[in-house]
N, C-alpha and C. Protein backbone atom coordinates (compact mmCIF):
# COMPACT_ATOMS: atom_id res chain seq x y z
N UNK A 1 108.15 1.53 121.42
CA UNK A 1 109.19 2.36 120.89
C UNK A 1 110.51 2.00 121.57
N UNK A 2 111.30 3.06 120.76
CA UNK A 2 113.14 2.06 121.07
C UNK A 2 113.59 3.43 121.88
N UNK A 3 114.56 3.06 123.38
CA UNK A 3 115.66 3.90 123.62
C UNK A 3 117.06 4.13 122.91
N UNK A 4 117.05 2.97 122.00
CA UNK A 4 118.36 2.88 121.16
C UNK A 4 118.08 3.97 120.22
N UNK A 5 119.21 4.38 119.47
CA UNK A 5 119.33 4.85 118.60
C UNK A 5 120.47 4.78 117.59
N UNK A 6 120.48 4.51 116.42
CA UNK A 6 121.53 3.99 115.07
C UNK A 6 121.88 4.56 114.67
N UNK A 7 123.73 5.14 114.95
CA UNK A 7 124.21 6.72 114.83
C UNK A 7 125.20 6.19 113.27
N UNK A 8 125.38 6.99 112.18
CA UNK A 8 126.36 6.29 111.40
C UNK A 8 126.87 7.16 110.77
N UNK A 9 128.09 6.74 109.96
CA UNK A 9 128.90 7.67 108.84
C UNK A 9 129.42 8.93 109.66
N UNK A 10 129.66 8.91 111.01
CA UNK A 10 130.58 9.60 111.64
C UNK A 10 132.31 9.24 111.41
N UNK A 11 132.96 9.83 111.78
CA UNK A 11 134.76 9.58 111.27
C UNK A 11 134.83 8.20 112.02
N UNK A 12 135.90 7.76 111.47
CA UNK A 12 136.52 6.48 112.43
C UNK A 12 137.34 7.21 113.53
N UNK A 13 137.78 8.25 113.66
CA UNK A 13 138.50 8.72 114.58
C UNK A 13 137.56 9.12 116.05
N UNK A 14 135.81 9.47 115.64
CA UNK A 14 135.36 9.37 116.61
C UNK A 14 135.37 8.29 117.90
N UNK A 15 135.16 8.92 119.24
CA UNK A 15 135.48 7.99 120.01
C UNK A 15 133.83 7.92 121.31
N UNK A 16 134.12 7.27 122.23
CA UNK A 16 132.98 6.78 122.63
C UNK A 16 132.44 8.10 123.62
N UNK A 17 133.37 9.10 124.19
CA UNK A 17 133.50 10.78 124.96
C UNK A 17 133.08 11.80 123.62
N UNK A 18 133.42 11.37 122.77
CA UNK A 18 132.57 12.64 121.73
C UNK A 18 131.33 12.46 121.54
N UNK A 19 131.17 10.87 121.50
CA UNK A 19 129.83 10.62 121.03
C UNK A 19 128.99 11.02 122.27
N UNK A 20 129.39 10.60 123.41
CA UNK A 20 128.22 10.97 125.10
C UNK A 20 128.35 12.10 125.11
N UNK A 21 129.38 13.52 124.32
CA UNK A 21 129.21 14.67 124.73
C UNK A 21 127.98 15.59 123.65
N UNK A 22 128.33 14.73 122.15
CA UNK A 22 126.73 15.36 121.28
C UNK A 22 126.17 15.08 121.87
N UNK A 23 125.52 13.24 122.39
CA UNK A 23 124.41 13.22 122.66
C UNK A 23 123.55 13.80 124.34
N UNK A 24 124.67 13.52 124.80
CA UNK A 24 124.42 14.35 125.88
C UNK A 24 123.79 15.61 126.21
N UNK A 25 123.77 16.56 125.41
CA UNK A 25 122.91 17.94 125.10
C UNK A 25 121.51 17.43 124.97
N UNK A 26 120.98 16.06 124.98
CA UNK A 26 119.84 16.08 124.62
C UNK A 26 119.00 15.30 124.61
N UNK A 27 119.59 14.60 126.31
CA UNK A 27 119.15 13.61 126.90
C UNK A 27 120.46 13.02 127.87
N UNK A 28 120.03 12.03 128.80
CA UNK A 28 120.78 11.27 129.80
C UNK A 28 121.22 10.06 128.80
N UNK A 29 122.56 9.70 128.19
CA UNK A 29 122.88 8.46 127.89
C UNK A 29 123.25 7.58 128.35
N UNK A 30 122.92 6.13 128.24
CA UNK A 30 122.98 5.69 128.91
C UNK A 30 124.33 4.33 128.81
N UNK A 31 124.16 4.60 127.75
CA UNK A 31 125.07 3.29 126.90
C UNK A 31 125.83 3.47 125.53
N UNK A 32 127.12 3.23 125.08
CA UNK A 32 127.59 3.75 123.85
C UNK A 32 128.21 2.61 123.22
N UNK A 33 127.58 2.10 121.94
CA UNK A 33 128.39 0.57 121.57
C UNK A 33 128.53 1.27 120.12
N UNK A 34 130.14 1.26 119.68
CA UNK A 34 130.81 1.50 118.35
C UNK A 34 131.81 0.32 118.09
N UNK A 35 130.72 0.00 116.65
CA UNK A 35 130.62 -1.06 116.09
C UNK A 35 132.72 -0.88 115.90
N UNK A 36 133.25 -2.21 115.53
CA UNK A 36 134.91 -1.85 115.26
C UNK A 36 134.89 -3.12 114.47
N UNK A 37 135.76 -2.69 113.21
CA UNK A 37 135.93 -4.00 112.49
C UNK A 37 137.19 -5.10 113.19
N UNK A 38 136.56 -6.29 112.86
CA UNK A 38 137.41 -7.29 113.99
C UNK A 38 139.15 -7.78 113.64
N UNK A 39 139.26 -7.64 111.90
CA UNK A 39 140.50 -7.56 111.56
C UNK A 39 141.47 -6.17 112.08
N UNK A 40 141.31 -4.95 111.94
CA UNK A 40 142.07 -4.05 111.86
C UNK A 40 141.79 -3.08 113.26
N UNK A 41 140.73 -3.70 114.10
CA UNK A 41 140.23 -3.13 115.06
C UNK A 41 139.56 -1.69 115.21
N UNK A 42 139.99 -1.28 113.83
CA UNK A 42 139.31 0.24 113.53
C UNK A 42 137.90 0.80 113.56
N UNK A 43 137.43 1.65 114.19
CA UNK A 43 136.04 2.11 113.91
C UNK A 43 135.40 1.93 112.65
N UNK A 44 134.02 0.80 112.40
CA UNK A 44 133.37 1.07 110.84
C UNK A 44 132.76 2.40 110.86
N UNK A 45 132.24 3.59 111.62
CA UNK A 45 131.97 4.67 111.16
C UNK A 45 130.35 4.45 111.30
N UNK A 46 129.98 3.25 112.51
CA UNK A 46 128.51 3.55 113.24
C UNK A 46 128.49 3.15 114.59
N UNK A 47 127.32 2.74 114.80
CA UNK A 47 127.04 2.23 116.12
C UNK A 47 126.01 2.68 116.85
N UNK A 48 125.78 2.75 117.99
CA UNK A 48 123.87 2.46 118.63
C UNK A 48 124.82 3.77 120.54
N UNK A 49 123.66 4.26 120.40
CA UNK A 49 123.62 4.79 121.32
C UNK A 49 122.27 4.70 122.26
N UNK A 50 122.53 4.58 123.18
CA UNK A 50 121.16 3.92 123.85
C UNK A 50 120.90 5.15 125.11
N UNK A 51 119.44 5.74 125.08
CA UNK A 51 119.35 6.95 125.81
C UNK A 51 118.02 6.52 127.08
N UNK A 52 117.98 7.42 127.97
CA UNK A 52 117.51 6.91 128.85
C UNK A 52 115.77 6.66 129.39
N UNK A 53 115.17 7.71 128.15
CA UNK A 53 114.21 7.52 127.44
C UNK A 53 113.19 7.63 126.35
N UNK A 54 112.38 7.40 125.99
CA UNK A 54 111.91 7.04 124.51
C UNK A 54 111.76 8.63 123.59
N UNK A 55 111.48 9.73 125.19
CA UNK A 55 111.22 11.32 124.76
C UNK A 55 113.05 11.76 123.94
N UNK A 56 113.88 11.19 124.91
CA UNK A 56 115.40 11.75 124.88
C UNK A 56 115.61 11.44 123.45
N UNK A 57 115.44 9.80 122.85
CA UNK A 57 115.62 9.37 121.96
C UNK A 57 115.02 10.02 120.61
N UNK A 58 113.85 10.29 120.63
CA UNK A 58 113.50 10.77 119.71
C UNK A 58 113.99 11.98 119.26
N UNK A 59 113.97 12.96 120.59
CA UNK A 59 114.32 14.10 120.48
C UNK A 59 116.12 14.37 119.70
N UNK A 60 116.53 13.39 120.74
CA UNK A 60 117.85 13.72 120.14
C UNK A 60 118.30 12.63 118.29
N UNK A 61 117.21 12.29 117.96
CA UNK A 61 117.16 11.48 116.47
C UNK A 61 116.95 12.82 115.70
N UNK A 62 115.69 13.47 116.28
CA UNK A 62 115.80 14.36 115.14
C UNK A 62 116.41 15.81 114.77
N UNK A 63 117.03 15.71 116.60
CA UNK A 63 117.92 17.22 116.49
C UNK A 63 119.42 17.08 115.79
N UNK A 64 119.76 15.87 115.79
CA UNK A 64 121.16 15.46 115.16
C UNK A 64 121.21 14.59 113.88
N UNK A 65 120.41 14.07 113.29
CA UNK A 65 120.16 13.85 112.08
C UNK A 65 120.56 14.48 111.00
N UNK A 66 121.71 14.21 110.03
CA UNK A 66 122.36 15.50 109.57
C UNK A 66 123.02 16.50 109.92
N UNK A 67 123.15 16.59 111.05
CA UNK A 67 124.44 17.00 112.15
C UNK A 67 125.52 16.68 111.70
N UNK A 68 127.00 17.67 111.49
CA UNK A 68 127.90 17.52 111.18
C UNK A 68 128.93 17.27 112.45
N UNK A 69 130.06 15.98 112.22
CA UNK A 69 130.51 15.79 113.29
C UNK A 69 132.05 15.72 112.75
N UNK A 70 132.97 16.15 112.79
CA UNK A 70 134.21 16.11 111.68
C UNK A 70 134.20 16.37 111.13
N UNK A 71 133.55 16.86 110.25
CA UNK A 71 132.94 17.08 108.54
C UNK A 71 132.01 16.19 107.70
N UNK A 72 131.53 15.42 108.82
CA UNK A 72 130.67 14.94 108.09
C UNK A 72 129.67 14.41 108.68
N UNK A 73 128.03 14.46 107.86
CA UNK A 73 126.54 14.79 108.01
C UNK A 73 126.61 13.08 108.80
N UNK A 74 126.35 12.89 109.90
CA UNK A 74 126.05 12.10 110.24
C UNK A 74 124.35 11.32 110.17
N UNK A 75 124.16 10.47 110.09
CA UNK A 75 122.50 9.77 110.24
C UNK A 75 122.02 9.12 111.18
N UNK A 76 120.96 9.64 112.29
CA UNK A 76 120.93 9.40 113.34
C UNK A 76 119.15 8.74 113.10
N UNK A 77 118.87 7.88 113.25
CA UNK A 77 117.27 7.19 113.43
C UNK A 77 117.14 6.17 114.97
N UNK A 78 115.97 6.31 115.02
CA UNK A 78 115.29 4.81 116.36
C UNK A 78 116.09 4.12 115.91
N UNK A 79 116.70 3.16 116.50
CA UNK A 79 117.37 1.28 116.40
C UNK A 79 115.75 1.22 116.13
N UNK A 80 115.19 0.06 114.97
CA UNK A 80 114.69 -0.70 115.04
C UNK A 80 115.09 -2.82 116.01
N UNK A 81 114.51 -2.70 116.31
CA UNK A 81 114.68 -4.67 117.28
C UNK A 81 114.78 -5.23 116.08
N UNK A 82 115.78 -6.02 116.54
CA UNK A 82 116.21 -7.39 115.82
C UNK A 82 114.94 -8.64 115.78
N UNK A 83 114.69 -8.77 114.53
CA UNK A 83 112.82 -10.14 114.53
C UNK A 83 114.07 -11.38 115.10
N UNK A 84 113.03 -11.79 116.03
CA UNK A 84 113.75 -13.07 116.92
C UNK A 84 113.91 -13.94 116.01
N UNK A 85 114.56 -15.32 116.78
CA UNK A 85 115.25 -16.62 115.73
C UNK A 85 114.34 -17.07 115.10
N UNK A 86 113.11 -17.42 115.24
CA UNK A 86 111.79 -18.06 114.58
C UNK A 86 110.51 -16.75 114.02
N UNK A 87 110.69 -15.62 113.71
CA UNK A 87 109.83 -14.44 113.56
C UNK A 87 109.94 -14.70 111.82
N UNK A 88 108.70 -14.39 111.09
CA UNK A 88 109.24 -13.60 110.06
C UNK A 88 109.80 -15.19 109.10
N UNK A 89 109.31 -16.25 109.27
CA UNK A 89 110.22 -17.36 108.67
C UNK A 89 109.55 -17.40 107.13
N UNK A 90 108.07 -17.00 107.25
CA UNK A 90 107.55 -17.42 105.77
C UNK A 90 108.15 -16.19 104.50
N UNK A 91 108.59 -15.09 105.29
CA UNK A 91 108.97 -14.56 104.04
C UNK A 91 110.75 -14.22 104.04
N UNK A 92 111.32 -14.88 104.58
CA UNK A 92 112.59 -15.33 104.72
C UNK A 92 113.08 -16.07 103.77
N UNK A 93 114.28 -16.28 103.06
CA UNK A 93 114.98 -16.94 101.61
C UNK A 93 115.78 -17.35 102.52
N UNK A 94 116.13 -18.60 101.97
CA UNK A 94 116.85 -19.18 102.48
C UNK A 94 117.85 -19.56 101.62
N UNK A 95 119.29 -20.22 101.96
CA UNK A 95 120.15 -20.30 100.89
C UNK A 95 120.06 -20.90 99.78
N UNK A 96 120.49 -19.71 98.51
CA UNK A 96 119.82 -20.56 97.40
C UNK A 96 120.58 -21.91 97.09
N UNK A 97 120.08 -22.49 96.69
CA UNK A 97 121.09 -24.16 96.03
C UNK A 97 120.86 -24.10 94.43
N UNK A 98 122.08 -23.85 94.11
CA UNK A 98 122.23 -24.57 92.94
C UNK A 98 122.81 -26.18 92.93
N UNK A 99 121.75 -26.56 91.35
CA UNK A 99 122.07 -27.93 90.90
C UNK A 99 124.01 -27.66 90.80
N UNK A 100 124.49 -28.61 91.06
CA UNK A 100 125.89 -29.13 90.37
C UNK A 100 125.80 -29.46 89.25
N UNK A 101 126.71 -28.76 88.66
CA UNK A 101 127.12 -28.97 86.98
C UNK A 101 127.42 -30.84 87.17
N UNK A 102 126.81 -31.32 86.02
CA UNK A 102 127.68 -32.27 86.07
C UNK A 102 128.98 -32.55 85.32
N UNK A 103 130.01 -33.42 85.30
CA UNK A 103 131.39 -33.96 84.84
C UNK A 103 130.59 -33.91 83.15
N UNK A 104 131.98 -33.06 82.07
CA UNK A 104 131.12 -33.70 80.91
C UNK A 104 132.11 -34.96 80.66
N UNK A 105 131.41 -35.97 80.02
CA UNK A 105 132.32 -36.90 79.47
C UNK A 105 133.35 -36.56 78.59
N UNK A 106 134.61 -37.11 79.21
CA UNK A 106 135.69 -37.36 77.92
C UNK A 106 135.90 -38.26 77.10
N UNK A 107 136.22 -37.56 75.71
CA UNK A 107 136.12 -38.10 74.80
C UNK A 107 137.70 -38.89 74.38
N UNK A 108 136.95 -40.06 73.99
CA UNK A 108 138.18 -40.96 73.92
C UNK A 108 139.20 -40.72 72.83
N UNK A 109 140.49 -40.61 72.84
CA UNK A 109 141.42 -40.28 71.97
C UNK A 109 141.82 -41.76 71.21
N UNK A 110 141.63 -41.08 70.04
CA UNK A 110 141.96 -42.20 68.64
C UNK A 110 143.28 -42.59 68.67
């Protein structure tokens, strides 16, 4: 099981002290990473909170799950782990390729 947990659809105005003070009621946190888009630097409105153990985590997944934070129902679940670089390859797609059109011939002018 995961200490992380995948907090989302909170405001962009939330900050990384609001988020340790919900979760804080309901467990020791330990770590707070909010995701920020890299053009405009703004909050995307998730990110992973990582608690200090697997009881805290759960507990606090399902006490804030639908929890309103600004006005709005936030979604709180376990982080599932990332399948490593080689996991998982046989049912993996890979980029599709299309054939190239080919050139049509031009037609010679009379």
């Amino acid at each position: 099981m995961s200490r992380k947990l995948f907090v989302a659809n909170f405001p962009y105005s939330t900050g990384e002290e609001s988020l340790r003070e919900l979760f804080g009621q309901h467990g020791l946190v330990e770590e707070i990473k909010i995701i920020y888009d890299r053009e405009t630097g703004r909050s995307r409105g998730f990110g992973f909170v990582m608690m200090e153990t697997e009881e805290e985590c759960v507990h606090a997944a399902e006490a804030l799950n639908g929890a309103e934070v600004g006005g709005r129902p936030i979604a709180v679940r376990v982080a599932e782990p990332r399948p490593s670089a080689g996991a998982d390859v046989e049912h993996r797609q890979g980029p599709k390729r299309f054939a190239l059109a080919r050139p049509r011939a031009r037609r010679q002018r009379e």
